[in-house]
Protein backbone atom coordinates (compact mmCIF):
# COMPACT_ATOMS: atom_id res chain seq x y z
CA UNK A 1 121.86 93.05 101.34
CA UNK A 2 120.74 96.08 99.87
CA UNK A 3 117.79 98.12 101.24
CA UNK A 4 114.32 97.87 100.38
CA UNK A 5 112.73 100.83 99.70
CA UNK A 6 109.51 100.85 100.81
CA UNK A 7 108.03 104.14 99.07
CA UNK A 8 109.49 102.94 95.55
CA UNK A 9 105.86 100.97 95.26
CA UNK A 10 103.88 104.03 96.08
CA UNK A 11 106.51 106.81 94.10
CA UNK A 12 103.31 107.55 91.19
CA UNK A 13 101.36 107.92 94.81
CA UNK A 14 103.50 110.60 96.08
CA UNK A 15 104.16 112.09 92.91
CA UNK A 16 100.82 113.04 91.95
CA UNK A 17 100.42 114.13 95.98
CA UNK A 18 102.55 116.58 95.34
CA UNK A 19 100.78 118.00 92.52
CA UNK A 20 97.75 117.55 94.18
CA UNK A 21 99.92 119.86 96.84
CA UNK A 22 99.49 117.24 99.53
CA UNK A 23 102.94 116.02 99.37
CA UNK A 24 105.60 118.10 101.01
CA UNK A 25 108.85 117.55 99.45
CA UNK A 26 110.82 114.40 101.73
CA UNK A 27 110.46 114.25 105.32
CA UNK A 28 108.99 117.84 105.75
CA UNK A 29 106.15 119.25 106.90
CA UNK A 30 103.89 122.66 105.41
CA UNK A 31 106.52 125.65 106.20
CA UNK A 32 106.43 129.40 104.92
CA UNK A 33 107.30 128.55 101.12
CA UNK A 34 106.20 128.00 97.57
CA UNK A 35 104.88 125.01 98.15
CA UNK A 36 102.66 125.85 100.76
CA UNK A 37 101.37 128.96 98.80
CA UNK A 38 100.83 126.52 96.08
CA UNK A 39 98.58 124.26 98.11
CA UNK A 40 96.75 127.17 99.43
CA UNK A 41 95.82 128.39 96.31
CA UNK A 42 95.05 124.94 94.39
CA UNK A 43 92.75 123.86 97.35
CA UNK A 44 91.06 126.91 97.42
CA UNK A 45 90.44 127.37 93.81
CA UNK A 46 90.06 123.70 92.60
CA UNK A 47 88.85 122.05 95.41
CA UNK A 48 86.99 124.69 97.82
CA UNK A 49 85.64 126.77 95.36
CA UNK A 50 84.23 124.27 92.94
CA UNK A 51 82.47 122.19 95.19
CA UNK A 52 81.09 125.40 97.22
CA UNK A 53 79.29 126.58 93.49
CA UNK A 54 77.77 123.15 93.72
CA UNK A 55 76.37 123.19 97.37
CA UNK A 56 75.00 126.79 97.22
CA UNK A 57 73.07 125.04 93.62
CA UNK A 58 71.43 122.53 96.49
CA UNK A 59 69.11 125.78 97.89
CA UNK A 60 67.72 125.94 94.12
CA UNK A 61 66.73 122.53 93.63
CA UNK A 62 66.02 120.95 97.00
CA UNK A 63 62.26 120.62 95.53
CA UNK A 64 63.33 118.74 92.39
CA UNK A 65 63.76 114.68 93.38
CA UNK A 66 65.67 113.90 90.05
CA UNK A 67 67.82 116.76 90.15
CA UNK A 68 68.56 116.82 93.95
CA UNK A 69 69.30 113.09 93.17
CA UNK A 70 71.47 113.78 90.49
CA UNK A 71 73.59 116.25 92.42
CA UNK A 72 74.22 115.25 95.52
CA UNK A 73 75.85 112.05 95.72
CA UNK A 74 78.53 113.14 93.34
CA UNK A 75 78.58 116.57 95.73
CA UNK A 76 79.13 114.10 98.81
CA UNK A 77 82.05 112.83 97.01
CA UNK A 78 83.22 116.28 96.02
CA UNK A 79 82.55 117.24 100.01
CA UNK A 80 84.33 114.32 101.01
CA UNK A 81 87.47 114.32 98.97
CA UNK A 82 87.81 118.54 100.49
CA UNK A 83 87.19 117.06 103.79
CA UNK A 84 90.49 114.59 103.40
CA UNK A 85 92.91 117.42 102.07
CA UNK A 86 92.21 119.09 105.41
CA UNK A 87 92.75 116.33 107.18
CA UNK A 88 96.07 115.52 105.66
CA UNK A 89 97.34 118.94 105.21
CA UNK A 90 96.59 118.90 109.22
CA UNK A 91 97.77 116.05 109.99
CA UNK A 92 100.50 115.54 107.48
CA UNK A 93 102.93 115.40 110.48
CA UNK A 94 101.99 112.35 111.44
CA UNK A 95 102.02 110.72 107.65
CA UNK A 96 105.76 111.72 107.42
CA UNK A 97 106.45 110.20 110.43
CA UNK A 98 104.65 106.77 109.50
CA UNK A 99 106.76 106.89 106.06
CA UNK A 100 109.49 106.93 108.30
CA UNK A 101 109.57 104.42 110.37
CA UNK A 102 108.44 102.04 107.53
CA UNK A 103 111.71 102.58 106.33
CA UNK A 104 113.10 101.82 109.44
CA UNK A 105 115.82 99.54 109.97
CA UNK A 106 113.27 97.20 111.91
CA UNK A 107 111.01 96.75 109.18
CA UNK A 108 113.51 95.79 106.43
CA UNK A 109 113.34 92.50 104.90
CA UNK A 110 115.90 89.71 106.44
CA UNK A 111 116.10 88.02 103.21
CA UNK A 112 115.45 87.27 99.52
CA UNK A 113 111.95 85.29 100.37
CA UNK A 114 111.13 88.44 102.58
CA UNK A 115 111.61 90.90 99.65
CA UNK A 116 109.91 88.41 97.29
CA UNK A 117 107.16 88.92 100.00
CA UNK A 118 107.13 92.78 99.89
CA UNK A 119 107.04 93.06 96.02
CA UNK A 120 104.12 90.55 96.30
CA UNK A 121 102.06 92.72 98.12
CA UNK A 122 103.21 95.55 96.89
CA UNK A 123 101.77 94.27 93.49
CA UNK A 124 98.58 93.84 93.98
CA UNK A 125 98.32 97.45 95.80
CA UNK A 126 99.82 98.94 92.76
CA UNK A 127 97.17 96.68 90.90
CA UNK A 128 94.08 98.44 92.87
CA UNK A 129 95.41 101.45 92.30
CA UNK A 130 95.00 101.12 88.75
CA UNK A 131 92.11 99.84 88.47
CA UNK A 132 90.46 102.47 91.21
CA UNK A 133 92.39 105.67 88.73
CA UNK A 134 90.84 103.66 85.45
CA UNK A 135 87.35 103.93 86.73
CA UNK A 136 87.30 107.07 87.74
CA UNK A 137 89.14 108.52 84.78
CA UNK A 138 85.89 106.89 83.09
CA UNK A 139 83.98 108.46 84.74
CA UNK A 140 85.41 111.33 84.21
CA UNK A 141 85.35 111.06 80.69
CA UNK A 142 82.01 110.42 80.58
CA UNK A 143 80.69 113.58 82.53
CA UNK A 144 83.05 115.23 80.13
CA UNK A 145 81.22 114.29 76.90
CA UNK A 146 77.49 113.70 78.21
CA UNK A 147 76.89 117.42 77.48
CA UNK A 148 78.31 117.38 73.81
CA UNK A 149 76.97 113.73 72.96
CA UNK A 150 73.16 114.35 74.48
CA UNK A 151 72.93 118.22 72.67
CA UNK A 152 72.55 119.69 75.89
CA UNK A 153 75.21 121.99 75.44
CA UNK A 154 72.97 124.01 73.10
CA UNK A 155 70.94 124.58 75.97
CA UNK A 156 73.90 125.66 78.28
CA UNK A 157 74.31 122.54 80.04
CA UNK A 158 77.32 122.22 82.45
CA UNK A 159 78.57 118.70 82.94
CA UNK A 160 77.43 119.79 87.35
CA UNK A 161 74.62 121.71 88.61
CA UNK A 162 76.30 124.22 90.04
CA UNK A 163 75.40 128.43 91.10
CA UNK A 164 77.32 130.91 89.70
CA UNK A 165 77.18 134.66 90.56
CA UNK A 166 77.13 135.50 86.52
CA UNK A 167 75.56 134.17 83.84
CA UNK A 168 76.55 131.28 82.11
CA UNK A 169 74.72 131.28 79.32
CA UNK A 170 76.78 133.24 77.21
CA UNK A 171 79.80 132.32 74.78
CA UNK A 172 82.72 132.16 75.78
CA UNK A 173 81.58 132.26 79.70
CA UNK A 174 79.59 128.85 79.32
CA UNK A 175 83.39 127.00 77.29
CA UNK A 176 85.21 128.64 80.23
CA UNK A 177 82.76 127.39 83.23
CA UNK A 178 82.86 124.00 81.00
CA UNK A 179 86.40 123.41 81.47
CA UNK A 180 86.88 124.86 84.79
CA UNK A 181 84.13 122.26 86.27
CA UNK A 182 85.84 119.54 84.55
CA UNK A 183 89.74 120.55 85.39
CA UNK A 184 88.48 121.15 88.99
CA UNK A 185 86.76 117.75 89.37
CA UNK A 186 89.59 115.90 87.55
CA UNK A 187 92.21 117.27 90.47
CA UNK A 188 89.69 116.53 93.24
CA UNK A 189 89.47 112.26 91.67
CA UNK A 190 93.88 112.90 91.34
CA UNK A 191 93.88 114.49 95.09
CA UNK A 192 90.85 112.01 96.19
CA UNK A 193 92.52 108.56 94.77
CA UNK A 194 95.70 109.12 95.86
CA UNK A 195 94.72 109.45 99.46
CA UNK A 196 92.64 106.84 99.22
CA UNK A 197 95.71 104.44 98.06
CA UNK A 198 98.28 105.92 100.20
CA UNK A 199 95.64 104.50 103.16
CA UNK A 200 95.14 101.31 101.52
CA UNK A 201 99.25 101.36 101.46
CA UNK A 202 99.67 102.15 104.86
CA UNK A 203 97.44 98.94 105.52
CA UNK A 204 99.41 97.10 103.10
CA UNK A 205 102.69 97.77 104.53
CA UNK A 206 101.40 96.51 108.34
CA UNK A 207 100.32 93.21 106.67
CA UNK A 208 103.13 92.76 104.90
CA UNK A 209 105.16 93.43 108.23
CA UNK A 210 102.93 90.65 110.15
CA UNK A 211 104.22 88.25 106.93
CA UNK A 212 107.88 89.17 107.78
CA UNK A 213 106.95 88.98 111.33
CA UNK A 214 105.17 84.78 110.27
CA UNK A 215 108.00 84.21 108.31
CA UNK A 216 110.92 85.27 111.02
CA UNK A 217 109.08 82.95 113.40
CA UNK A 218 109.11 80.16 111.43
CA UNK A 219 112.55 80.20 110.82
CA UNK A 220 113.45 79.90 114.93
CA UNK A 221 115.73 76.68 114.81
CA UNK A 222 116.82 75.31 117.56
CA UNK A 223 120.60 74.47 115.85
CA UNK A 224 121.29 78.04 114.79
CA UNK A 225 121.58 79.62 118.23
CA UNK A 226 120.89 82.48 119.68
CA UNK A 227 117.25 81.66 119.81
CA UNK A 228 116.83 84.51 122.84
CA UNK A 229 117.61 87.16 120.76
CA UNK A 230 116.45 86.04 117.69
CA UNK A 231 112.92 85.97 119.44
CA UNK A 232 113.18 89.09 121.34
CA UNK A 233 113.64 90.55 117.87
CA UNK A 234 110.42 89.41 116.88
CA UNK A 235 108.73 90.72 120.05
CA UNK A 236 109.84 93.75 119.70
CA UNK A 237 109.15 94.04 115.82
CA UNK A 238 105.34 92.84 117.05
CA UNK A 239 105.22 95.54 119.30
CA UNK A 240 106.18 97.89 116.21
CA UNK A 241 104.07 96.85 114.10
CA UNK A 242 101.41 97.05 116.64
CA UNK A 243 102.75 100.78 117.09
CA UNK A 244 102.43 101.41 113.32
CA UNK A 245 98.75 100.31 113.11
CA UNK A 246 97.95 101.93 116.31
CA UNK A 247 99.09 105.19 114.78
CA UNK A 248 97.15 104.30 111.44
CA UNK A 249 94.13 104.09 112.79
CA UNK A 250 94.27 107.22 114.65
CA UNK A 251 95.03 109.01 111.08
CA UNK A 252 91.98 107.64 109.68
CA UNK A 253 89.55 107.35 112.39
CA UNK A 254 86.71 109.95 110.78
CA UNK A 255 88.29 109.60 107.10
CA UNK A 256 86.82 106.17 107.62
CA UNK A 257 83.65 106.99 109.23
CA UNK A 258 83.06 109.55 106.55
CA UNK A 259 84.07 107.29 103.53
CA UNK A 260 81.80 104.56 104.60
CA UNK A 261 78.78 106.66 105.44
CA UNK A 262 79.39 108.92 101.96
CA UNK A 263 80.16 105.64 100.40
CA UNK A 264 76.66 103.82 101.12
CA UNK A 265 75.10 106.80 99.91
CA UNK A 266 76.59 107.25 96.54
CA UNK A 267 76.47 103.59 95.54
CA UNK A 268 72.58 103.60 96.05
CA UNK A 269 71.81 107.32 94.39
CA UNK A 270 73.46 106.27 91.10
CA UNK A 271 71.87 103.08 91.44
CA UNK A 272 68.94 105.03 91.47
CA UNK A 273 70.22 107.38 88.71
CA UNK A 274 70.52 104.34 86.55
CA UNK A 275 66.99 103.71 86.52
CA UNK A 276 66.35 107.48 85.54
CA UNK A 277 68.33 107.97 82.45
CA UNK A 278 68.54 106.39 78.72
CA UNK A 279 69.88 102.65 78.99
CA UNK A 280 73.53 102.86 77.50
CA UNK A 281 73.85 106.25 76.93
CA UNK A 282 76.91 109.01 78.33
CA UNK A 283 75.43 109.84 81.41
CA UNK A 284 74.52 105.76 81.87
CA UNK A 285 78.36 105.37 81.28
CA UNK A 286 78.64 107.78 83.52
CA UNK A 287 77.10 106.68 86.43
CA UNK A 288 78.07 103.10 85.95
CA UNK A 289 81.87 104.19 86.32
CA UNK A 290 80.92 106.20 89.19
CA UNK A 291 79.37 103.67 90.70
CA UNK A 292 82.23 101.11 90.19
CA UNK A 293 85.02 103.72 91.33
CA UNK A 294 83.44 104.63 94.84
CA UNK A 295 82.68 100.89 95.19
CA UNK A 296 86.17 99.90 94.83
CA UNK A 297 87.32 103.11 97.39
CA UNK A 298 85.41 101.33 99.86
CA UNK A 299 86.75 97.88 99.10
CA UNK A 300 90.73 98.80 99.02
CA UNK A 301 90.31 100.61 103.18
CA UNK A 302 88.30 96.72 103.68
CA UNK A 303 90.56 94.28 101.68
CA UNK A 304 93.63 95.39 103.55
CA UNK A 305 92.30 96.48 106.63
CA UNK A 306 90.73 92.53 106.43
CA UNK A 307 94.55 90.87 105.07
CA UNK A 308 95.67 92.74 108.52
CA UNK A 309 93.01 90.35 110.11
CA UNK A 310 94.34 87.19 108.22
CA UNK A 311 97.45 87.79 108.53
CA UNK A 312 97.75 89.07 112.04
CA UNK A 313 95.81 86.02 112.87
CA UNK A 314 98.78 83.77 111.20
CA UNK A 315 101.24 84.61 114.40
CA UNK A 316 100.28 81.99 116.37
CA UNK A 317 100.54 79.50 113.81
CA UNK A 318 104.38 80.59 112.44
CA UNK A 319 105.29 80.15 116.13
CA UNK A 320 104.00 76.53 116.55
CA UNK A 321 106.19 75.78 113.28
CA UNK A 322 109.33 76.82 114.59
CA UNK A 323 111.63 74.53 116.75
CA UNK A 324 110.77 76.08 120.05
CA UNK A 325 109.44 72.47 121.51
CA UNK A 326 113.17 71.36 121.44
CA UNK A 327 115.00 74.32 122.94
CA UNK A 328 115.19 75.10 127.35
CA UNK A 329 112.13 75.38 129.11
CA UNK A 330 112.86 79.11 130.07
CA UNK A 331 112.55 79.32 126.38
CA UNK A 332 109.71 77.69 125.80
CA UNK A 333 108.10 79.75 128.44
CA UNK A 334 108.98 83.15 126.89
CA UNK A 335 107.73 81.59 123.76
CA UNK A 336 104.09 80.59 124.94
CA UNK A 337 103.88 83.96 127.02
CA UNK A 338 104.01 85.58 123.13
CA UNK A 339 101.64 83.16 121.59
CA UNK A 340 99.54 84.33 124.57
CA UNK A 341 99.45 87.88 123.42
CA UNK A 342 99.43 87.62 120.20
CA UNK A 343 96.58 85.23 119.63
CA UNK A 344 93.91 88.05 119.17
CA UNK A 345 93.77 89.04 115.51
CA UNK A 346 94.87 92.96 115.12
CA UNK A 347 91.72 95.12 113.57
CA UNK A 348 92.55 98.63 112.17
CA UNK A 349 88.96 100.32 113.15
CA UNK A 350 87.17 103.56 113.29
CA UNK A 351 87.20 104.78 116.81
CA UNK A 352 86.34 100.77 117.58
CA UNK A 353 83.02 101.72 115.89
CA UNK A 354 83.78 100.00 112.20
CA UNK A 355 86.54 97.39 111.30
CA UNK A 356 88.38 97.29 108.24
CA UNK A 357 87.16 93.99 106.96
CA UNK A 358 85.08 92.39 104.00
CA UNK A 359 82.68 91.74 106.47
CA UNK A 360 81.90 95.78 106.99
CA UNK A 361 82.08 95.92 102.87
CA UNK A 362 79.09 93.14 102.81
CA UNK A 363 77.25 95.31 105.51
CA UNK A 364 77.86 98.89 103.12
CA UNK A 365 76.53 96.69 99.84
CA UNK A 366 73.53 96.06 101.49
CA UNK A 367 73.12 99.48 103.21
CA UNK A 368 73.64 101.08 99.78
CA UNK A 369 70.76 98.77 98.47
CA UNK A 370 68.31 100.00 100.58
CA UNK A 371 69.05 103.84 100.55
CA UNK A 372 68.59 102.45 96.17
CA UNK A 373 65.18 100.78 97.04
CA UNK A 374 63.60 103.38 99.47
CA UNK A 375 64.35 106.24 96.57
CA UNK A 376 62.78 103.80 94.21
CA UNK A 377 59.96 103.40 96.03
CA UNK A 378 59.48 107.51 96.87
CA UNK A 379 60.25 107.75 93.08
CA UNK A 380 57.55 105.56 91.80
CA UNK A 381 54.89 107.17 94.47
């Protein structure tokens, strides 16, 4: 049977990586080459030096509720998304190497059910990632045109507070600061949604192993022979898969704790920026996309981190529905001694502080609420 290829569902992922410059070409790593001055220069001038205009603003305005409001939780986003190109440009090593060993000869599919099983999953991913680029491209948009739409451009208004050691108030300066903000925050939501979805895949491709790993159990029969092996080859493809996630969750152990914390505050600040501005106008638009977008970042790392959960869960149960009670009793013993280990669902979690579950998404919703309703409150004093 032919070979899946298991980056084929993520290839838009890794294609706009690699203009993001986060994506060294195949199996490689950052060496001495174009690419690597290309990467250099894109993160310092689109992502470092944008989002460092827009912190030094936070000195000038840290008296101002609305506009303090109105700056930073798009800036922790901005902060955030700089944060995560470090982290994989550092630790990019360790991606490639996950990549690989997806593709492993130990994690292909057996069979036509097993690839209808991969494409499954793979759909809905590709689904999410959709919808998660769609919302932020609105949002985009809509910072794009709130200037032009509202008339504030006439007073020199850039779509972000931001400091700038000239002054901006001039033509053509102000059209060229105008684009600039907007190209640079367009390839921080490319570099920012793509690493986003690439975690949400790696989660995706450990609970579509555990279904592979179900559906290879249930298919021990007791007349096709070689039962020993056949299990052995699922113990040792649960260890892997164990491996895999193990490794996963030491690549995202403070991307996580960072996204969540980041994420709780940005939902309730343009909750709160909803209540500030004109009822269906651009910058309403605006922060309703927003606000949808970072919502559904945090819910792809939960949904798959919580199908790992589910699915990992489902072991025990594929083993009872194989034919094990009618082979030896030395089988039967190796048998129970996995049902034994594996009974205790597999959590991808942040240094064991937060799990990837819908449970933790429920518990962000509500933290978000209240950072909305204490500015409410200090906003109506």
């Amino acid at each position: 049977m032919e070979r899946y290829e298991w980056k084929s569902a993520i290839k838009a992922n890794i294609l706009l990586l690699k203009v993001a410059g986060l994506w060294p070409k195949g199996d490689e790593t950052y060496k001495l080459n174009i690419y690597t001055i290309y990467t250099t220069l894109s993160f310092a001038l689109f992502q470092a030096l944008h989002t460092s205009t827009q912190i030094i603003n936070l000195f000038f305005i840290y008296d101002d509720l609305e506009a303090l409001t109105g700056t930073i939780f798009v800036l922790l986003t901005k902060v955030l998304a700089v944060l995560k190109s470090c982290f994989f440009i550092k630790n990019m090593k360790t991606l490639k190497e996950l990549m690989v060993i997806v593709n492993s000869d130990a994690f292909q599919p057996k069979d036509i059910e097993q690839r209808i099983i991969a494409d499954t999953n793979a759909k809905f991913w590709k689904f999410i990632f959709v919808y998660f680029w769609s919302s932020s491209i609105g949002a985009l948009t809509f910072w794009t045109i709130y200037p032009i739409f509202s008339g504030a451009y006439k007073e020199y208004r850039l779509p972000f507070f931001a400091w700038y050691p000239y002054d901006v108030k001039k033509s053509p300066v102000y059209e060229i600061t105008y684009a600039y903000q907007i190209f640079c925050t367009g390839f921080l939501i490319m570099a920012n949604v793509d690493m986003d979805t690439l975690i949400a895949a790696l989660n995706m491709y450990v609970g579509t192993q555990l279904d592979i790993l179900c559906d290879d159990l249930r298919k021990l029969r007791f007349s096709n022979g070689k039962l020993f092996f056949k299990l052995r080859e699922c113990i040792k493809h649960h260890k892997k898969i164990l491996a895999f996630a193990d490794t996963t969750s030491e690549f995202i152990n403070w991307i996580i704790i960072l996204q969540f914390f980041t994420g709780a505050v940005s939902i309730g600040f343009s909750m709160f920026q909803l209540t500030l501005v004109a009822p269906f106008s651009s910058e309403f638009y605006s922060f309703v996309f927003y606000g949808v977008a970072i919502t559904c970042e945090i819910f792809i790392y939960c949904w798959f981190g919580n199908e790992v959960i589910v699915k990992s869960g489902n072991i025990v149960y594929s083993a009872f529905e194989s034919e094990w009670t009618e082979a030896s009793v030395m089988f039967q013993k190796e048998m129970i001694v996995f049902m034994i280990n594996s009974q205790k669902p597999l959590h991808i979690t942040a240094f064991g502080l937060f799990t990837l579950s819908l449970d933790t998404f429920t518990k962000i919703l509500k933290t978000a609420w209240s950072y909305f309703a204490l500015l409410h409150s200090v906003g109506s004093d």
